[in-house]
Protein backbone atom coordinates (compact mmCIF):
# COMPACT_ATOMS: atom_id res chain seq x y z
CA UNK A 1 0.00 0.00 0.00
CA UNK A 2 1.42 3.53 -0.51
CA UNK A 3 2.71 5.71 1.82
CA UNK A 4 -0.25 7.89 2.61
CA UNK A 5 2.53 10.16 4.84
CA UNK A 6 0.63 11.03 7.62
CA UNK A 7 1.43 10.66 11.07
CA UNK A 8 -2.06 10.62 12.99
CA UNK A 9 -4.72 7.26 12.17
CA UNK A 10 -7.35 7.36 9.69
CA UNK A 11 -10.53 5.68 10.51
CA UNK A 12 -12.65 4.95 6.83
CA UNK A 13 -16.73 3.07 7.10
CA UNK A 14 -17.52 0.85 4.61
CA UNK A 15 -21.29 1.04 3.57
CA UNK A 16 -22.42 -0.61 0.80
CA UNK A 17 -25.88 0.22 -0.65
CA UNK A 18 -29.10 -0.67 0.43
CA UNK A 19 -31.57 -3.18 -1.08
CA UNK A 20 -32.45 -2.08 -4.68
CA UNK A 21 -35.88 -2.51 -6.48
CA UNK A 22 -35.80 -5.93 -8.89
CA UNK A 23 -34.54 -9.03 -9.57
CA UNK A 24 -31.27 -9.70 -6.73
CA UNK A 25 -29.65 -12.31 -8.94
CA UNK A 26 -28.54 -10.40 -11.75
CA UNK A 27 -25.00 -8.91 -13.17
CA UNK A 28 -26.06 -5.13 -11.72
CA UNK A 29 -22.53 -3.05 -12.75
CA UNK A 30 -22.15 0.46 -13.45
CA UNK A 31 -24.10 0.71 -16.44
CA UNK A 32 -27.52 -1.18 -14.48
CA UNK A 33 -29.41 0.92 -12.22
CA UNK A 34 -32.51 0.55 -10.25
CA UNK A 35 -33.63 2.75 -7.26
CA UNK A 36 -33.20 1.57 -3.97
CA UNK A 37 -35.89 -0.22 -2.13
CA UNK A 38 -37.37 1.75 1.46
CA UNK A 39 -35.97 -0.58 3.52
CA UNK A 40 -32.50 -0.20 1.18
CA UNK A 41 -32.45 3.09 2.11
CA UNK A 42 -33.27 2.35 5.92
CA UNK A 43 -30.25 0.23 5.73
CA UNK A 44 -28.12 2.71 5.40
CA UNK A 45 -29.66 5.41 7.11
CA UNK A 46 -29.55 3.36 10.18
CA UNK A 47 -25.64 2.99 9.60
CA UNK A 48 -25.20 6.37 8.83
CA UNK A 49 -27.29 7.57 11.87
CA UNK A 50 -24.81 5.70 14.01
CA UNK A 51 -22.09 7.65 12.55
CA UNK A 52 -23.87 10.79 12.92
CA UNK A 53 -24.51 10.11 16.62
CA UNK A 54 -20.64 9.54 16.92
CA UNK A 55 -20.38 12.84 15.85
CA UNK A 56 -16.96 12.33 14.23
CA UNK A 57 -16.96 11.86 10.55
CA UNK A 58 -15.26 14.75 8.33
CA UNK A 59 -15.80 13.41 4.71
CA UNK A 60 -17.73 11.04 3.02
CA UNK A 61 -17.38 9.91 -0.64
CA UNK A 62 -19.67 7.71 -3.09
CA UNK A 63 -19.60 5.68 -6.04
CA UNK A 64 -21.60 8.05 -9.19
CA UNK A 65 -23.86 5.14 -9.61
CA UNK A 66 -27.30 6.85 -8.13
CA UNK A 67 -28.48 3.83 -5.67
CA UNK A 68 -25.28 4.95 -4.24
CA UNK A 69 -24.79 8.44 -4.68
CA UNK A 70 -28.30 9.69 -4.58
CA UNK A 71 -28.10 8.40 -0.81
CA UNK A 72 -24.77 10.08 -0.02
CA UNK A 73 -26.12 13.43 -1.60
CA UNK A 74 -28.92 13.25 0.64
CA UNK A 75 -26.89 12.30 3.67
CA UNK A 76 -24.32 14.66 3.04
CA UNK A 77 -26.96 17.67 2.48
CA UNK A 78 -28.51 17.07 5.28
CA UNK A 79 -25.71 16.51 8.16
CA UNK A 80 -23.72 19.14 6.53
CA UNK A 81 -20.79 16.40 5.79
CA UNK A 82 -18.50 17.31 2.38
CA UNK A 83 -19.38 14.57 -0.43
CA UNK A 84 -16.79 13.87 -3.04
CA UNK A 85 -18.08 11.50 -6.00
CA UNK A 86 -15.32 9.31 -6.76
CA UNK A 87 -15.83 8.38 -10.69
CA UNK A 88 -13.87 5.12 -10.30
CA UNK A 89 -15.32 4.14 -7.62
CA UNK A 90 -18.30 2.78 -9.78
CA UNK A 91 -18.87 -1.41 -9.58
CA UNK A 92 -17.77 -3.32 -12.43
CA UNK A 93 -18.67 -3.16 -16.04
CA UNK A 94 -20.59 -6.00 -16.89
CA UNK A 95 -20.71 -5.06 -20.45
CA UNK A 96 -22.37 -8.38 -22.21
CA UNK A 97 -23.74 -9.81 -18.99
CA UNK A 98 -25.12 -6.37 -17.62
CA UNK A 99 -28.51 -6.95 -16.08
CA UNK A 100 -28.89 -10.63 -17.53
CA UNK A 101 -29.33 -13.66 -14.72
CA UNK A 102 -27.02 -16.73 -14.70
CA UNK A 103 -29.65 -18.25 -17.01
CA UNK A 104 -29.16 -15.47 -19.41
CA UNK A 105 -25.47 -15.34 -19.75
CA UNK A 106 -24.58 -17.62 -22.90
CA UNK A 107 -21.24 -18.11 -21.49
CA UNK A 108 -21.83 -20.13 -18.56
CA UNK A 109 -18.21 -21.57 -18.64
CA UNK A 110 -16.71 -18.05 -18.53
CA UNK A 111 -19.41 -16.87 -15.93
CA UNK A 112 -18.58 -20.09 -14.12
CA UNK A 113 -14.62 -19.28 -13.70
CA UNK A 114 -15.72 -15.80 -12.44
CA UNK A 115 -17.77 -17.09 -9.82
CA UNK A 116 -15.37 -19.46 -8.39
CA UNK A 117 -12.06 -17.45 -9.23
CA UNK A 118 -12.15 -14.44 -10.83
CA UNK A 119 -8.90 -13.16 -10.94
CA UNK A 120 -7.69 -13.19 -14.79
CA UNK A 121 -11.04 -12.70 -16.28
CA UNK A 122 -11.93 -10.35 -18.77
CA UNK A 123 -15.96 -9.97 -19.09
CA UNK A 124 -17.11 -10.00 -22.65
CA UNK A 125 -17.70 -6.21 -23.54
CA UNK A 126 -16.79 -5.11 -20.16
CA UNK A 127 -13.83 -5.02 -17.53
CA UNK A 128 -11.08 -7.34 -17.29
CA UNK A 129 -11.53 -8.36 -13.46
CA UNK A 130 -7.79 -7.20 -12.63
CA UNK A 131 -8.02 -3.75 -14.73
CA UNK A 132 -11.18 -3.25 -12.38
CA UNK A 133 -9.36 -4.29 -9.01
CA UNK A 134 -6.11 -1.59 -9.90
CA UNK A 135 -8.97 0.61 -10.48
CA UNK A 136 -10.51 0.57 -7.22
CA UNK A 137 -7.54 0.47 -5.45
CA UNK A 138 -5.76 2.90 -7.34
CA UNK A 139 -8.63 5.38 -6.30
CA UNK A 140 -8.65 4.66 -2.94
CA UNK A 141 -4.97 5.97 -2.71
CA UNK A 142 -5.95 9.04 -4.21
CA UNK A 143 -8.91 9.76 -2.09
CA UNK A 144 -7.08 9.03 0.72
CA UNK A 145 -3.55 10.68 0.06
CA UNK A 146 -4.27 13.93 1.97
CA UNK A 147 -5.81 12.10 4.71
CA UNK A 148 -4.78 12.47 8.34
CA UNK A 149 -6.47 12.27 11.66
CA UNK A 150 -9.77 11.69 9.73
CA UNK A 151 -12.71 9.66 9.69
CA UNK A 152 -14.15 9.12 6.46
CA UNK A 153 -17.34 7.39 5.11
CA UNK A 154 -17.30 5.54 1.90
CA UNK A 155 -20.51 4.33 0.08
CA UNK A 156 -19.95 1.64 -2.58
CA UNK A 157 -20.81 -1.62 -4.01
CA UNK A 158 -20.19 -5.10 -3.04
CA UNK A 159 -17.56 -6.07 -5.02
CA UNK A 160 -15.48 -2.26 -5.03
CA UNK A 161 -15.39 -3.33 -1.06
CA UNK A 162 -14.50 -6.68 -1.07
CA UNK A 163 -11.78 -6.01 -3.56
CA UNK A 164 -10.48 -3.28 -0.90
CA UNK A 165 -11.14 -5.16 1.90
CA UNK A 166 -8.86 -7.76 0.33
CA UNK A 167 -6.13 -5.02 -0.57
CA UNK A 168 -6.04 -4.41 2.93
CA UNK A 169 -6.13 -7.77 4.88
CA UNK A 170 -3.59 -9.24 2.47
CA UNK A 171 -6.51 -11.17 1.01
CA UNK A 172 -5.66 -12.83 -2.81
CA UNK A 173 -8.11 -11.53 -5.40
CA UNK A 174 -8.75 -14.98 -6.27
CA UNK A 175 -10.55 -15.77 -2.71
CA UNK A 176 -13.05 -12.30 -2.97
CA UNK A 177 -16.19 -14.39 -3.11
CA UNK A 178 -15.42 -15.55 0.28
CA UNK A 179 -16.57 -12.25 1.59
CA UNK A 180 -19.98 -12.11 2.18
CA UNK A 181 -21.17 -8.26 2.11
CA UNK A 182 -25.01 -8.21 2.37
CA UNK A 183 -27.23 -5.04 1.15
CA UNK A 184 -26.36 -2.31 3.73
CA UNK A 185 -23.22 -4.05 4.95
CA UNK A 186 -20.84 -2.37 7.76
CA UNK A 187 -17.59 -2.83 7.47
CA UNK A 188 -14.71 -0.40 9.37
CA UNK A 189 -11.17 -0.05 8.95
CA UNK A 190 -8.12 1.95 10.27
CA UNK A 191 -4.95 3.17 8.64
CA UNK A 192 -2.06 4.65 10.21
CA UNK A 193 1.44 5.34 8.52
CA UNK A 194 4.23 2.84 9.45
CA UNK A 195 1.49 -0.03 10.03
CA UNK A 196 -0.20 -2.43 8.18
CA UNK A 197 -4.23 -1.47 7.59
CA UNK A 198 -6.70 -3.11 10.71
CA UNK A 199 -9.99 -4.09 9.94
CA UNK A 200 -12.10 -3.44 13.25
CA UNK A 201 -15.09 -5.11 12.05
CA UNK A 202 -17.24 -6.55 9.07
CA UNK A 203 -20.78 -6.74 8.51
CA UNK A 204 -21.37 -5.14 12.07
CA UNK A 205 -25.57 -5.74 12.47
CA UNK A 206 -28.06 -2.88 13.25
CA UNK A 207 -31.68 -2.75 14.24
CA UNK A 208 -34.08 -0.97 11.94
């Protein structure tokens, strides 16, 4: 991980988005988007109400896709927290397979290799799994290269945080899946210059 040259810990929340409207098993990427559900938005407001109460946070930032970033806009308007929409941040391009079901996908050996390992593959039309890891990873670094003392709020999608939750435990890209990151997932982790990232918890559980 790069030096992000700062000499005070950085605390960063995971959230991943709420429960959207339609089907759950389908290839949803940056080019499919459906509104989030109420309870999808209940699951995050619950998280972020936590970190409200905390009173802590100083910046949040969000993928552009809107059943991400239409939440942090809100949130951000109304706690008075500075939002920064982070372009490559979006989930994966599906390209061929965007918005089709297992059933749908014609290559179901392809489809099958990404689901058990995908590091290597290259979706038809879309992202080559590795391109999109270096991606997500590369704009984490950026987002967090001024960073110091802070404690930051990032709203994503499942796979942009399993792929940085594996940058930062150490975790190979080929054993991602093993993450399980439900709608409105948790997750919290701490940086601090001179020592290797800490994850302080995953999929922490709230009461709506």
């Amino acid at each position: 991980m790069t030096d992000l040259a700062r000499a005070e810990p950085v605390i960063v929340d995971l959230l991943r988005h709420g429960e959207v409207e339609g089907k759950v098993s389908i290839a949803r990427g940056r080019g499919t988007d459906v509104p989030l559900t109420e309870n999808g938005w209940g699951q995050m407001k619950a998280v972020t109400d936590v970190l409200v109460r905390e009173g802590k946070l100083t910046a949040a930032a969000s993928s552009p896709v809107p059943r991400c970033a239409d939440f942090a806009a809100h949130f951000s308007e109304q706690n008075e927290i500075s939002l920064q929409i982070v372009e490559n941040m979006a989930e994966i391009d599906f390209g061929d397979w965007e918005g089709k079901s297992a059933e749908e996908i014609r290559d179901k050996e392809l489809l099958s290799r990404f689901m058990e390992n995908p590091d290597g593959v290259g979706i038809p039309g879309g992202e080559s799994f590795n391109e999109f890891a270096q991606r997500i990873i590369d704009a984490w670094e950026l987002w967090l290269a001024d960073a110091s003392g802070e404690h930051r709020l990032l709203i994503a999608h499942g796979l942009v945080i399993r792929i940085l939750l594996a940058h930062l435990t150490g975790l190979p890209l080929s054993h991602v899946w093993r993450l399980v990151l439900p709608y409105g997932s948790w997750s919290r982790v701490t940086l601090l210059k001179g020592e290797q990232p800490r994850l302080l918890f995953m999929n922490r559980e709230l009461s709506l």
